[in-house]
C-alpha atoms as a PDB file:
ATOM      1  CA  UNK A   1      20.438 -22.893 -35.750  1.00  0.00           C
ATOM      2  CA  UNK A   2      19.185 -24.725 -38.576  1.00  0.00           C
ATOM      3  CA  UNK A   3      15.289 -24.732 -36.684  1.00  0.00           C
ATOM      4  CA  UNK A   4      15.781 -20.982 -36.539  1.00  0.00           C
ATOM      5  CA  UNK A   5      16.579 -20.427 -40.256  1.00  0.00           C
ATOM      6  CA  UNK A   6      13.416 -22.731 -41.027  1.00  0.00           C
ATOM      7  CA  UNK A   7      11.323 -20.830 -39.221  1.00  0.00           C
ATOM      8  CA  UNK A   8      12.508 -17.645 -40.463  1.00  0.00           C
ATOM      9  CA  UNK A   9      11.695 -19.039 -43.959  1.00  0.00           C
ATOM     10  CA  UNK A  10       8.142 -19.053 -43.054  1.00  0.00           C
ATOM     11  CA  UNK A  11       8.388 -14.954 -42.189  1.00  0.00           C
ATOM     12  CA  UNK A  12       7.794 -14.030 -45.559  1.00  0.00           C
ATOM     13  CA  UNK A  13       4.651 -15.871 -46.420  1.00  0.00           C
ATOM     14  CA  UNK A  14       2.874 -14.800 -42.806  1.00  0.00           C
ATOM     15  CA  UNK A  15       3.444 -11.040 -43.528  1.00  0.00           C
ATOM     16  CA  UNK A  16       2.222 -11.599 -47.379  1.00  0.00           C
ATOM     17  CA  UNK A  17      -0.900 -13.478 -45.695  1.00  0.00           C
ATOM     18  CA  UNK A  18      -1.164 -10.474 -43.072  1.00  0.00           C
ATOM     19  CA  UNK A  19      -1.368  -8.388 -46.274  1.00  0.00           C
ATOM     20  CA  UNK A  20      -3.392  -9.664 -48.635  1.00  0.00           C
ATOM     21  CA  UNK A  21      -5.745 -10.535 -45.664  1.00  0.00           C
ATOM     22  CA  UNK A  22      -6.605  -7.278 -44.569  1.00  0.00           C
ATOM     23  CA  UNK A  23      -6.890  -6.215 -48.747  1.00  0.00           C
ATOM     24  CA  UNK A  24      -9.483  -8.366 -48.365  1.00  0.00           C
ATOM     25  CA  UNK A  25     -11.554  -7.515 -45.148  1.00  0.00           C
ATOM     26  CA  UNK A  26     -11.497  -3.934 -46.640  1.00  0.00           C
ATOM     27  CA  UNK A  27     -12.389  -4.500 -50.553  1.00  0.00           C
ATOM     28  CA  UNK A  28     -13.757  -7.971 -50.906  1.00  0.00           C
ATOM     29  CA  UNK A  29     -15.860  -8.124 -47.795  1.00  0.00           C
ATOM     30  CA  UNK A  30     -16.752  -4.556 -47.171  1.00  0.00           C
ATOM     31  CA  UNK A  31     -16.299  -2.064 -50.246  1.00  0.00           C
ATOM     32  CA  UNK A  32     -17.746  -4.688 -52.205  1.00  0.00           C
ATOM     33  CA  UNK A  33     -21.216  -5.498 -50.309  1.00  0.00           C
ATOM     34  CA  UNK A  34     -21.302  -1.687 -48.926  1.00  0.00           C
ATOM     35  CA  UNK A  35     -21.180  -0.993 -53.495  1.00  0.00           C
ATOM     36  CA  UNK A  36     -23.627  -2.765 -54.115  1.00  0.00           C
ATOM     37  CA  UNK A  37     -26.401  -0.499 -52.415  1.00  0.00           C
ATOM     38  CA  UNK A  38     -25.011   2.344 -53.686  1.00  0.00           C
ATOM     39  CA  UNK A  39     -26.166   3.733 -57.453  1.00  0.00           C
ATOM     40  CA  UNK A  40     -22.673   3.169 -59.734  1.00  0.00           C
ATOM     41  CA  UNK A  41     -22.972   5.264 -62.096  1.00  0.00           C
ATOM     42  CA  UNK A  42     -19.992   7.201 -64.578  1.00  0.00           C
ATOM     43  CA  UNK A  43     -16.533   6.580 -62.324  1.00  0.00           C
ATOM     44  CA  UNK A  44     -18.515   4.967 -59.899  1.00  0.00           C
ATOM     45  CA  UNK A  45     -18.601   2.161 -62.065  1.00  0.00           C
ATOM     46  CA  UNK A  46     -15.152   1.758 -62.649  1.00  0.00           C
ATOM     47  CA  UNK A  47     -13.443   2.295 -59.274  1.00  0.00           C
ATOM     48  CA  UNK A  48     -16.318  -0.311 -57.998  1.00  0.00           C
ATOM     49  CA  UNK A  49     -15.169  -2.908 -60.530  1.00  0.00           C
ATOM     50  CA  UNK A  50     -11.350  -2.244 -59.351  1.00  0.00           C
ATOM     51  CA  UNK A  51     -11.943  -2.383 -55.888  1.00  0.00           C
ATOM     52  CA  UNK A  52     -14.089  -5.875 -56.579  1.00  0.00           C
ATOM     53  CA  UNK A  53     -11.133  -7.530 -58.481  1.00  0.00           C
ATOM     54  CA  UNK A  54      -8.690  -6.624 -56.223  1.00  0.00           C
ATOM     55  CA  UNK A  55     -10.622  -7.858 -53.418  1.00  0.00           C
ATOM     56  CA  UNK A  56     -10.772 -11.062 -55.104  1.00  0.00           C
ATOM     57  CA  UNK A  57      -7.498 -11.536 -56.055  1.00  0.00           C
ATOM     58  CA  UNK A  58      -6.579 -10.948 -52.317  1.00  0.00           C
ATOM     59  CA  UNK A  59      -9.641 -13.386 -51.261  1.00  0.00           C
ATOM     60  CA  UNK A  60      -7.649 -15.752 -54.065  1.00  0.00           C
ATOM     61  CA  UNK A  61      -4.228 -15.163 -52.863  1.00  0.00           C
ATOM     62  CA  UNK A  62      -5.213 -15.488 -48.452  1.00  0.00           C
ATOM     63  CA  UNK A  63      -6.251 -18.998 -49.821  1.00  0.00           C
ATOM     64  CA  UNK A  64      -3.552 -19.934 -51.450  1.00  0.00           C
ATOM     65  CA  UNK A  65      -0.842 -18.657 -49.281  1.00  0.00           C
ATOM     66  CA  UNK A  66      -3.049 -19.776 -46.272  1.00  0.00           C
ATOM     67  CA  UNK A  67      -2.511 -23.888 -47.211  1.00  0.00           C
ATOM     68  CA  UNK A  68       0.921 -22.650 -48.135  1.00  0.00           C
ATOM     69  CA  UNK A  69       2.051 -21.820 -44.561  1.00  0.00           C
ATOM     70  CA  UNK A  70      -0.051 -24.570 -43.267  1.00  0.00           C
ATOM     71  CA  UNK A  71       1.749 -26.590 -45.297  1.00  0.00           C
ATOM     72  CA  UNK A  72       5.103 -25.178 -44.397  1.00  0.00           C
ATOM     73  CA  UNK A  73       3.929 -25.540 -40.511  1.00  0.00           C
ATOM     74  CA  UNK A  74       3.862 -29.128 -40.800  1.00  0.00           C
ATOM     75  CA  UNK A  75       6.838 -29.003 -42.103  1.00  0.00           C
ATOM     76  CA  UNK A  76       8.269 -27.967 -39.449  1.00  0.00           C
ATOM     77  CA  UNK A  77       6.834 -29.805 -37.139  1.00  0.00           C
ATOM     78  CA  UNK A  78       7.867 -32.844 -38.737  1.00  0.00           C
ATOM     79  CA  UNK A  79      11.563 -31.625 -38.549  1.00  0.00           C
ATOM     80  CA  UNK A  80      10.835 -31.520 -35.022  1.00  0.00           C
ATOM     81  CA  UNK A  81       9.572 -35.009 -34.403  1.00  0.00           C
ATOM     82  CA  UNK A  82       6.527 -33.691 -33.076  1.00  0.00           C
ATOM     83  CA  UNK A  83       4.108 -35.914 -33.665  1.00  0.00           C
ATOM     84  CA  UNK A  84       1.024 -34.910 -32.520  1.00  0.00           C
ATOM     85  CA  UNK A  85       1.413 -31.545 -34.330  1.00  0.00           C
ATOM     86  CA  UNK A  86       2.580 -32.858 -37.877  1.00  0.00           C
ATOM     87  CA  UNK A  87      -0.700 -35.045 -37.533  1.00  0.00           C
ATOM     88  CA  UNK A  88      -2.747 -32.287 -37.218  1.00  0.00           C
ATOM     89  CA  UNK A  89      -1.319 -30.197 -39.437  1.00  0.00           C
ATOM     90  CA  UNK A  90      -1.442 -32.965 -42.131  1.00  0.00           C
ATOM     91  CA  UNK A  91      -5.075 -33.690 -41.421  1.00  0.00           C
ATOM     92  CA  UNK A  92      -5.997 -29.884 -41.002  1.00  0.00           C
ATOM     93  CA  UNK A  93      -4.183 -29.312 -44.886  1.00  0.00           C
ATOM     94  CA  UNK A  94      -5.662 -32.148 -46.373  1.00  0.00           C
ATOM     95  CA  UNK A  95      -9.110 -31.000 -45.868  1.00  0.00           C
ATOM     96  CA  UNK A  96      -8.843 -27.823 -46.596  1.00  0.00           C
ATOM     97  CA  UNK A  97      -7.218 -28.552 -49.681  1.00  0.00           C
ATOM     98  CA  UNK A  98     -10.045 -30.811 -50.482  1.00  0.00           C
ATOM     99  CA  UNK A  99     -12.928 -28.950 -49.262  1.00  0.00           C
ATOM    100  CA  UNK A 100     -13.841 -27.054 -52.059  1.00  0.00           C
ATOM    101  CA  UNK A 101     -14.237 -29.876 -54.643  1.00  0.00           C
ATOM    102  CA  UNK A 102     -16.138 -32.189 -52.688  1.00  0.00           C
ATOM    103  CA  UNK A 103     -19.287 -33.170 -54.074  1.00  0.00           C
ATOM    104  CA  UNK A 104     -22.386 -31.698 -52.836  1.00  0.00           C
ATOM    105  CA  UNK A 105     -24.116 -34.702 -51.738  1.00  0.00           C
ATOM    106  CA  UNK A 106     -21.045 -35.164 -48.975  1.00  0.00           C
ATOM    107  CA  UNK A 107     -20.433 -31.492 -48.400  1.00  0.00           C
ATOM    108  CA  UNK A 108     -22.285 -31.633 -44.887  1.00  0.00           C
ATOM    109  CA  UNK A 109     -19.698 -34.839 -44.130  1.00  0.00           C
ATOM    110  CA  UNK A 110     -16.855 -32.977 -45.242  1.00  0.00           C
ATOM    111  CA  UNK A 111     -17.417 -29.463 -43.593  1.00  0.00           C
ATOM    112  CA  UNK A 112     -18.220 -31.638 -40.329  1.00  0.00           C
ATOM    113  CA  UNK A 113     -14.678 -33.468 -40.398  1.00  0.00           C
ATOM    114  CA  UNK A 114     -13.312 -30.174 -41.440  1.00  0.00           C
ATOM    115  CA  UNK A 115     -14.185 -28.317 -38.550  1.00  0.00           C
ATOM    116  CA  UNK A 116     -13.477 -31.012 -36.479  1.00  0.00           C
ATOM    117  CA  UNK A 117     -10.250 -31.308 -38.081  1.00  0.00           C
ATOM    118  CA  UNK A 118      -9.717 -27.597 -37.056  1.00  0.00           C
ATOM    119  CA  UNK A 119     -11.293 -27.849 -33.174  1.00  0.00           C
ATOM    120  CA  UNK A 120      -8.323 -31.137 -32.712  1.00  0.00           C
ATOM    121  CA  UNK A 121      -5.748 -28.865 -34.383  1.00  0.00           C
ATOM    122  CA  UNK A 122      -6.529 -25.765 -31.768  1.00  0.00           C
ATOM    123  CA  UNK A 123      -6.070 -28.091 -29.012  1.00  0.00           C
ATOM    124  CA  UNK A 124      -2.850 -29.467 -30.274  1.00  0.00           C
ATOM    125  CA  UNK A 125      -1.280 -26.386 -31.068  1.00  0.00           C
ATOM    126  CA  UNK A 126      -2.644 -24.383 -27.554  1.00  0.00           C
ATOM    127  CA  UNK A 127      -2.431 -27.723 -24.978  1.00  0.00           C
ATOM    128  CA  UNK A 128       1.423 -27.273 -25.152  1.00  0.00           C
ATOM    129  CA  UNK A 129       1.753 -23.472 -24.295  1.00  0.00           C
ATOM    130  CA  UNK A 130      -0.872 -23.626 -21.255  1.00  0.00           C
ATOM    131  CA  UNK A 131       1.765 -25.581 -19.604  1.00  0.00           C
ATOM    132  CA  UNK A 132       4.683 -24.152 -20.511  1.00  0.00           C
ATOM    133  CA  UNK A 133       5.882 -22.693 -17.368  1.00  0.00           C
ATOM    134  CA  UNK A 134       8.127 -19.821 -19.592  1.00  0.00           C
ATOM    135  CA  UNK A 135       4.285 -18.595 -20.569  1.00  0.00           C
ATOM    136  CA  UNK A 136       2.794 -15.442 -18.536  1.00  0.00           C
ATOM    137  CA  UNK A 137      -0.589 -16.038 -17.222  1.00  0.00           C
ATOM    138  CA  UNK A 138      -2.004 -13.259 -19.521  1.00  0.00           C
ATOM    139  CA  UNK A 139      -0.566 -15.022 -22.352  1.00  0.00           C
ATOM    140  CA  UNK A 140      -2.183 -18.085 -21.131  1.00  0.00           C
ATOM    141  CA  UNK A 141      -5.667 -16.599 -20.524  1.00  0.00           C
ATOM    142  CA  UNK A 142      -5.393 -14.896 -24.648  1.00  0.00           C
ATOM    143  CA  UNK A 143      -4.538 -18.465 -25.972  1.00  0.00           C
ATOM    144  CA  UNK A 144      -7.518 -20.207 -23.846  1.00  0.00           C
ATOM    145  CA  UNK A 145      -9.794 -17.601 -25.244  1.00  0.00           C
ATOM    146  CA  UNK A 146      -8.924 -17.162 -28.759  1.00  0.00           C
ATOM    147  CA  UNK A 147      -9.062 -21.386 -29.038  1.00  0.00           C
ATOM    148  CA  UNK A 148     -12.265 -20.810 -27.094  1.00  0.00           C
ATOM    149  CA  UNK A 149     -13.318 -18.212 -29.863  1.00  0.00           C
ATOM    150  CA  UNK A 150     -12.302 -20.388 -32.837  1.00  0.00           C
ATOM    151  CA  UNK A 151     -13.332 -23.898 -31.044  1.00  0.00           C
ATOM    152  CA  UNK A 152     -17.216 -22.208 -30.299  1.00  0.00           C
ATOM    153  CA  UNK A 153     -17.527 -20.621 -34.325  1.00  0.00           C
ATOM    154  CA  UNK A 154     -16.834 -24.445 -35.770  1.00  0.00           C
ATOM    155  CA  UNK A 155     -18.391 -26.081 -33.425  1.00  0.00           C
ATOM    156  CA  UNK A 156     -21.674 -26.251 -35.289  1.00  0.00           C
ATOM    157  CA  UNK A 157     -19.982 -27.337 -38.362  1.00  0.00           C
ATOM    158  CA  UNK A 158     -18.366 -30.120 -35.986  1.00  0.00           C
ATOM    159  CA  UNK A 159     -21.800 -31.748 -34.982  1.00  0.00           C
ATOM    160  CA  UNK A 160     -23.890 -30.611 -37.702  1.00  0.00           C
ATOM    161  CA  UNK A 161     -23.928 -34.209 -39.017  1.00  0.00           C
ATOM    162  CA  UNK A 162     -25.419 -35.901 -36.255  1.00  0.00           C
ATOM    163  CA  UNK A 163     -27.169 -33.066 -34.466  1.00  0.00           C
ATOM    164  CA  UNK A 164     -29.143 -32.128 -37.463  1.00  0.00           C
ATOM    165  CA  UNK A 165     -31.016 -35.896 -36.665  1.00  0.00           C
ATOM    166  CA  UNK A 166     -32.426 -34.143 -33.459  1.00  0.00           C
ATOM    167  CA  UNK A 167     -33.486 -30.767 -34.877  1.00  0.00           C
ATOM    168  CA  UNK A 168     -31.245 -28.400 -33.027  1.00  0.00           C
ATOM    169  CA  UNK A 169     -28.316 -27.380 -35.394  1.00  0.00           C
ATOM    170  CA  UNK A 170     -29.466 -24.184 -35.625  1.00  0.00           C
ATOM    171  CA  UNK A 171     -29.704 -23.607 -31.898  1.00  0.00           C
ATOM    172  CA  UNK A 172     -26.240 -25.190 -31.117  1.00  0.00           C
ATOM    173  CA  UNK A 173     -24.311 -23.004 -34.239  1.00  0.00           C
ATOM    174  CA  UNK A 174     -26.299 -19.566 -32.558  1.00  0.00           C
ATOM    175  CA  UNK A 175     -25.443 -20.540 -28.967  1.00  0.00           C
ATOM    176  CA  UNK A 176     -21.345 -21.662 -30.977  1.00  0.00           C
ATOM    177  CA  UNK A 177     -21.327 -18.059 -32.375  1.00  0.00           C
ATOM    178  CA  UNK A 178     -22.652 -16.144 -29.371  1.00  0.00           C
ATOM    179  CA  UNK A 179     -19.625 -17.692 -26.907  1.00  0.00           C
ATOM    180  CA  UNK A 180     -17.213 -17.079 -30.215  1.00  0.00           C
ATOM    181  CA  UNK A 181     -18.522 -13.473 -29.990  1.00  0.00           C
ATOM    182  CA  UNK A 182     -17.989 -12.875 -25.966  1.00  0.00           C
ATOM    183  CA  UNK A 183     -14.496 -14.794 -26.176  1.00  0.00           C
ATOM    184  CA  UNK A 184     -12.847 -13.000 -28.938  1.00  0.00           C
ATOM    185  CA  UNK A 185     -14.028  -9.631 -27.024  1.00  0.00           C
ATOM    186  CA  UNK A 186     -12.593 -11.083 -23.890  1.00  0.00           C
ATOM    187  CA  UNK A 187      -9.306 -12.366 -25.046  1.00  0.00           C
ATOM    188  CA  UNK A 188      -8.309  -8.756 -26.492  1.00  0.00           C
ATOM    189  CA  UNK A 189      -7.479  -7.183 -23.253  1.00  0.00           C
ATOM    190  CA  UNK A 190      -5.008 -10.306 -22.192  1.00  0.00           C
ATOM    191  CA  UNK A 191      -3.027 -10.246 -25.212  1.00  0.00           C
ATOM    192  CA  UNK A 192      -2.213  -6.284 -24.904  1.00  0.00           C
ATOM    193  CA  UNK A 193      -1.236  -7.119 -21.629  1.00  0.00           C
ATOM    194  CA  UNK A 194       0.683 -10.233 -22.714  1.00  0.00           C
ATOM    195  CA  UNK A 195       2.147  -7.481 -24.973  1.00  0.00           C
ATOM    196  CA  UNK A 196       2.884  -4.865 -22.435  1.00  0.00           C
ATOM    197  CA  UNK A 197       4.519  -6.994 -19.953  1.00  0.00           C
ATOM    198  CA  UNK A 198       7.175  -7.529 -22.611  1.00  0.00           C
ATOM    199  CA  UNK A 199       7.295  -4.005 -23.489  1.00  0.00           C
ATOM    200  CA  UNK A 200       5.765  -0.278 -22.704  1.00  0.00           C
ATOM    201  CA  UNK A 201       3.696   0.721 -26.047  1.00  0.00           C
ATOM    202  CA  UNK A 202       5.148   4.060 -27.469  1.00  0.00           C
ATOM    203  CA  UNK A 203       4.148   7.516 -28.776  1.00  0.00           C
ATOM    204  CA  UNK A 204       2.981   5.933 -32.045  1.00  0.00           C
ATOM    205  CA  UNK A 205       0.487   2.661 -31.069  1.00  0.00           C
ATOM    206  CA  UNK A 206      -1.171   5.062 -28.445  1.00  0.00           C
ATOM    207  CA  UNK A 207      -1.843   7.161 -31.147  1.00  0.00           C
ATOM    208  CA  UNK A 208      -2.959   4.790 -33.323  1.00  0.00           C
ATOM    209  CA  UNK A 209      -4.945   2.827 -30.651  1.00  0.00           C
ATOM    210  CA  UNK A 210      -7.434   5.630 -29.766  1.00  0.00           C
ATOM    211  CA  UNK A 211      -7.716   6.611 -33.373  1.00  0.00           C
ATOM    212  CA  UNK A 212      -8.481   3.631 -34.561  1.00  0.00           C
ATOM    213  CA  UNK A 213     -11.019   3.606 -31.754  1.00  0.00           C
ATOM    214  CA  UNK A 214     -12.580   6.674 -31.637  1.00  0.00           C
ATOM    215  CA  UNK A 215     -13.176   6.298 -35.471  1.00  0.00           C
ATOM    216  CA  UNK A 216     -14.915   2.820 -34.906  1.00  0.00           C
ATOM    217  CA  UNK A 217     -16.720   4.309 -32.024  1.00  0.00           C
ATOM    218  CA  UNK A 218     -17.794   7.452 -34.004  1.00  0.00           C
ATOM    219  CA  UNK A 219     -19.099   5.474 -36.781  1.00  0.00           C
ATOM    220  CA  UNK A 220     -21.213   3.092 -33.948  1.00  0.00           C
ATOM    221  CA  UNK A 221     -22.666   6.043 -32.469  1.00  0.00           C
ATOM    222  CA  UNK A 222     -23.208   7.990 -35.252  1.00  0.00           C
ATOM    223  CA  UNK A 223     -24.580   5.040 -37.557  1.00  0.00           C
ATOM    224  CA  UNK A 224     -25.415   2.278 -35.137  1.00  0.00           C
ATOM    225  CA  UNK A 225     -27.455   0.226 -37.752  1.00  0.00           C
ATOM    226  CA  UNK A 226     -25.402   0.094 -40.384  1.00  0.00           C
ATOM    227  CA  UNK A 227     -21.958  -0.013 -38.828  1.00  0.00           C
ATOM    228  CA  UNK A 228     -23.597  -3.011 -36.921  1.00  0.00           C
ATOM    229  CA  UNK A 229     -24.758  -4.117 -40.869  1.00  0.00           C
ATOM    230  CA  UNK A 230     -20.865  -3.734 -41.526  1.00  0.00           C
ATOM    231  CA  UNK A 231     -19.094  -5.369 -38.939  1.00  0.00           C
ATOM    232  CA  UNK A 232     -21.352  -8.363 -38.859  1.00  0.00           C
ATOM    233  CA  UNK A 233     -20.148  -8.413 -42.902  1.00  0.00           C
ATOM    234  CA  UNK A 234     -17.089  -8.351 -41.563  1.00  0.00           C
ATOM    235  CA  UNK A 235     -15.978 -10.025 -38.364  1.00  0.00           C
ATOM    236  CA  UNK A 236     -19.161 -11.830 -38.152  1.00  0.00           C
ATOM    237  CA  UNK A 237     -20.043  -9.706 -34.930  1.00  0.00           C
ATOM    238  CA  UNK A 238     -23.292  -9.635 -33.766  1.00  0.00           C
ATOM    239  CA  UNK A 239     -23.460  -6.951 -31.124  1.00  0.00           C
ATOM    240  CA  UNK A 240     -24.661  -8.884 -28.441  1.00  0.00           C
ATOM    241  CA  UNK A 241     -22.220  -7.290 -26.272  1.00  0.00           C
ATOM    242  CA  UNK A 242     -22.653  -3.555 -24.992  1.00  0.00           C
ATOM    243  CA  UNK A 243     -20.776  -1.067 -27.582  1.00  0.00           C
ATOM    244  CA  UNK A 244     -18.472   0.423 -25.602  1.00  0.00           C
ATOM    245  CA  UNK A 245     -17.087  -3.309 -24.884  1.00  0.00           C
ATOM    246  CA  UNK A 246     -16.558  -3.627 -28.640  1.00  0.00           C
ATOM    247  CA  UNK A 247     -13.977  -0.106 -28.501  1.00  0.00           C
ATOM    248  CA  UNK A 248     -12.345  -1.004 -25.879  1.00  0.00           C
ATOM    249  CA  UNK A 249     -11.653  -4.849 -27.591  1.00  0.00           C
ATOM    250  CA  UNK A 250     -10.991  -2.811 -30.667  1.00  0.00           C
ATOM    251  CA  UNK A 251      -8.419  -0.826 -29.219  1.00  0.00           C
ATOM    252  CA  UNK A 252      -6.627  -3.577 -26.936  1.00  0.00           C
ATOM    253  CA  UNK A 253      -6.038  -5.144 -30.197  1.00  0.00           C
ATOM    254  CA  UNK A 254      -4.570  -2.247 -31.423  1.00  0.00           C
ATOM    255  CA  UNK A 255      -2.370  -1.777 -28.581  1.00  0.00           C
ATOM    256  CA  UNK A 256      -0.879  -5.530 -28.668  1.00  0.00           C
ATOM    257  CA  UNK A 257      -0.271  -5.474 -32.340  1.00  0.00           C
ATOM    258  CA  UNK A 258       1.816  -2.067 -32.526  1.00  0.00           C
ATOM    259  CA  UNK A 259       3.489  -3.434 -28.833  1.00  0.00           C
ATOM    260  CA  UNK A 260       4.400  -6.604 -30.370  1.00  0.00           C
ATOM    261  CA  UNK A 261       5.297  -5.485 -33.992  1.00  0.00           C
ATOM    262  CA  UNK A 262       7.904  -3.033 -31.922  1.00  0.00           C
ATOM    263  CA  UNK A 263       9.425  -5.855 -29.489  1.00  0.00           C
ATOM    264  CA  UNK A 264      12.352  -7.926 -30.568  1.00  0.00           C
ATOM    265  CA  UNK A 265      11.473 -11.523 -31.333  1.00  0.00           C
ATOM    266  CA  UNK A 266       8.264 -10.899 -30.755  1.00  0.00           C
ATOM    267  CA  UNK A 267       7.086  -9.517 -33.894  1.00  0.00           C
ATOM    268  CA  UNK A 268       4.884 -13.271 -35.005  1.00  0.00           C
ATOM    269  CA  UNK A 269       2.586 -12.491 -32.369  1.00  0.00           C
ATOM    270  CA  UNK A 270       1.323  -9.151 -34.215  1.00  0.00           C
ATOM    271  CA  UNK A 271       0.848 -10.951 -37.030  1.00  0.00           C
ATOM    272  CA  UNK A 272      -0.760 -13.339 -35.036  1.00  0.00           C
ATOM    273  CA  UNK A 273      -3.485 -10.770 -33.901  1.00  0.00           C
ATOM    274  CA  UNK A 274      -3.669  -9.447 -37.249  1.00  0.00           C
ATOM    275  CA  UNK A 275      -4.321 -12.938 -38.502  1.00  0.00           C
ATOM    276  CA  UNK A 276      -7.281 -13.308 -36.202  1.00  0.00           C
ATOM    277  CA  UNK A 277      -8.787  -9.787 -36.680  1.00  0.00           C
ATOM    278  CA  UNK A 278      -8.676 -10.840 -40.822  1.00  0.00           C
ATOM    279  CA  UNK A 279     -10.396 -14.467 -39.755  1.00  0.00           C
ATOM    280  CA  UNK A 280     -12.895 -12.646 -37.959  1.00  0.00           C
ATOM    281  CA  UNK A 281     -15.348 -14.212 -35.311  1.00  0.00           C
ATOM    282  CA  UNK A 282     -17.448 -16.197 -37.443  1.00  0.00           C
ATOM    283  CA  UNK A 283     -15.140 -17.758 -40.327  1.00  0.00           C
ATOM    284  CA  UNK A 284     -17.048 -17.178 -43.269  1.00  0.00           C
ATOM    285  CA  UNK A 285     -15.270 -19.633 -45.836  1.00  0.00           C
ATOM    286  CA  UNK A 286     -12.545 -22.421 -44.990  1.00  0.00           C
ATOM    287  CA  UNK A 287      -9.859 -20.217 -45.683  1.00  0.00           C
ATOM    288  CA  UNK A 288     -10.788 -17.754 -43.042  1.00  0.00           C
ATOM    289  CA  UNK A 289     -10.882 -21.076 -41.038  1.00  0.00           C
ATOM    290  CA  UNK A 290      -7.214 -21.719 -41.976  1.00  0.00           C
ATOM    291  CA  UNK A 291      -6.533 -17.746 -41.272  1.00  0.00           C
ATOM    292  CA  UNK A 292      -7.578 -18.124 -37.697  1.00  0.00           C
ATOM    293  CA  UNK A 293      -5.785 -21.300 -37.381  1.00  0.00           C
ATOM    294  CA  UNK A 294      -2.384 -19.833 -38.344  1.00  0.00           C
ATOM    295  CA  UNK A 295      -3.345 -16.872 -36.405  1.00  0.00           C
ATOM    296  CA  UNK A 296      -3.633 -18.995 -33.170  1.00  0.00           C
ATOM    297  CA  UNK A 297       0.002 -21.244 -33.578  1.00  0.00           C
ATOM    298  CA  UNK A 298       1.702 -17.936 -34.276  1.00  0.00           C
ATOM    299  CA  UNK A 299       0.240 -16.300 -30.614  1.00  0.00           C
ATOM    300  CA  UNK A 300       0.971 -19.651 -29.770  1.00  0.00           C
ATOM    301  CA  UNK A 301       5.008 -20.238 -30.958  1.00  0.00           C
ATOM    302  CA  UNK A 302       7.716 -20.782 -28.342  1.00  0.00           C
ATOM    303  CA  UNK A 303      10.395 -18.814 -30.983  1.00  0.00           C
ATOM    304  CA  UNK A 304      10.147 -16.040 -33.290  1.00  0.00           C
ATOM    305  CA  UNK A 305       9.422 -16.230 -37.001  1.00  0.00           C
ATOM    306  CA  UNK A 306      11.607 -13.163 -37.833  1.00  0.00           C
ATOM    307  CA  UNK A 307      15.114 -13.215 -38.670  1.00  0.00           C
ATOM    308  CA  UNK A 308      17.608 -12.042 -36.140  1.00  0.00           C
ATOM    309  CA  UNK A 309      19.032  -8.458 -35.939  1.00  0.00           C
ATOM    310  CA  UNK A 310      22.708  -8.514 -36.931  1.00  0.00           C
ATOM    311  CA  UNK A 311      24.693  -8.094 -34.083  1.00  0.00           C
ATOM    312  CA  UNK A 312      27.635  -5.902 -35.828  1.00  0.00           C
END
């Protein structure tokens, strides 16, 4: 009883990271680099400024909250005498925490433990749910792919400091991001059927799915180069893969996070999904890093995060 009330405790800060997360993708890493080739002039002007600040302040508050619920994840798994997981946890936070003031003659050190610090922690928090025999096999396949996904975008950062004395950094982060890329496609179709098995989607996430996706496809077709400009900005997607494979991940995404937001106890894993849409493929500061992290041991949790219904 007393786990369960812990871990609803942590419900509030994942749906306030959810949040400011995706006020982010839209303003901070969008809006504001799509503004600044366009002329601001008169209102222009002012609406750009707003939509910059806010962007920031959300950038400022996915950080914050982000090493919060890290934080509060260790927590937890100290409570629960797992070791393994409180170590990584620990290790993950203290880097992150760190990561921006280190000075620049280390920084290459430090981003390389940090990532490896993150590639450990996926391992830790997936090696426990590939075996758990109460864990469908699509469920399974999403969580091998996703730590695939996030393992492959840091694993440049992991070996940067002693591949960089052969010359090949740059080919081992382009071949890291191309297998992120081709994963994080891949595992969208398991985790809406992860989702499904537990329950049909309704009226509402159909409709939402192929809106979502026919916009996204519209805009590919229609504008190919710079809606390939603008994802890249913001998921870090290259469009190696054919387009229509992109839609189709697009709107299995969609599917599993309006299934799972409307299934009892099951509501963590959407924000799990949402988590790892925000992080995007490619990670492009630490706190994404930390996004996709806590995006990964949500899909990843044996219990719900939400509190109970009340039974009267």
């Amino acid at each position: 009883m007393r786990a369960d009330l812990r871990a609803q405790a942590l419900w509030p800060l994942f749906v306030a990271l959810a949040a400011a997360g995706l006020i982010e993708l839209a303003f901070f890493r969008v809006a504001y680099r799509v503004g600044l080739f366009v002329p601001r002039d008169g209102p222009l002007v002012d609406a750009y400024g707003l939509l910059t600040r806010v962007g920031s302040l959300a950038f400022d508050l996915v950080s914050v909250i982000g090493l919060i619920a890290l934080a509060g994840l260790a927590v937890e798994s100290w409570r629960a005498r797992t070791s393994a997981r409180t170590a990584a946890f620990a290790a993950f936070l203290a880097l992150a925490t760190t990561l921006p003031f280190v000075p620049t003659n280390v920084s290459d050190i430090a981003h390389g433990l940090f990532s490896t610090a993150a590639v450990l922690t996926v391992a830790v928090i997936v090696a426990p749910a590939l075996v758990d025999r109460a864990s469908g096999a699509a469920n399974k396949l999403a969580l091998l792919l996703v730590a695939v996904a996030v393992t492959a975008a840091q694993y440049g950062g992991a070996v940067s400091g002693t591949a960089s004395a052969f010359g090949t950094t740059g080919e081992l982060a382009r071949a890291g991001v191309h297998i992120a890329e081709i994963a994080a496609v891949a595992a969208a179709f398991p985790l809406a059927i992860s989702a499904l098995a537990a329950r049909r989607i309704d009226r509402s996430g159909a409709i939402a799915a192929f809106a979502a996706t026919a916009i996204l496809a519209s805009a590919v077709i229609a504008q190919p180069y710079l809606s390939g400009i603008m994802l890249l900005w913001a998921a870090g997607l290259s469009l190696l893969l054919p387009l229509p494979a992109y839609a189709a991940a697009f709107a299995a995404y969609i599917v599993a996070v309006a299934t799972e937001a409307a299934s009892t106890g099951r509501a963590h894993r959407a924000i799990g999904a949402i988590l790892l849409i925000v992080a995007g493929v490619v990670p492009q500061s630490s706190a994404h890093v930390v996004v996709a992290i806590l995006g990964l041991a949500l899909l990843a949790r044996p219990r719900a995060l939400t509190p109970r219904p009340d039974p009267t």
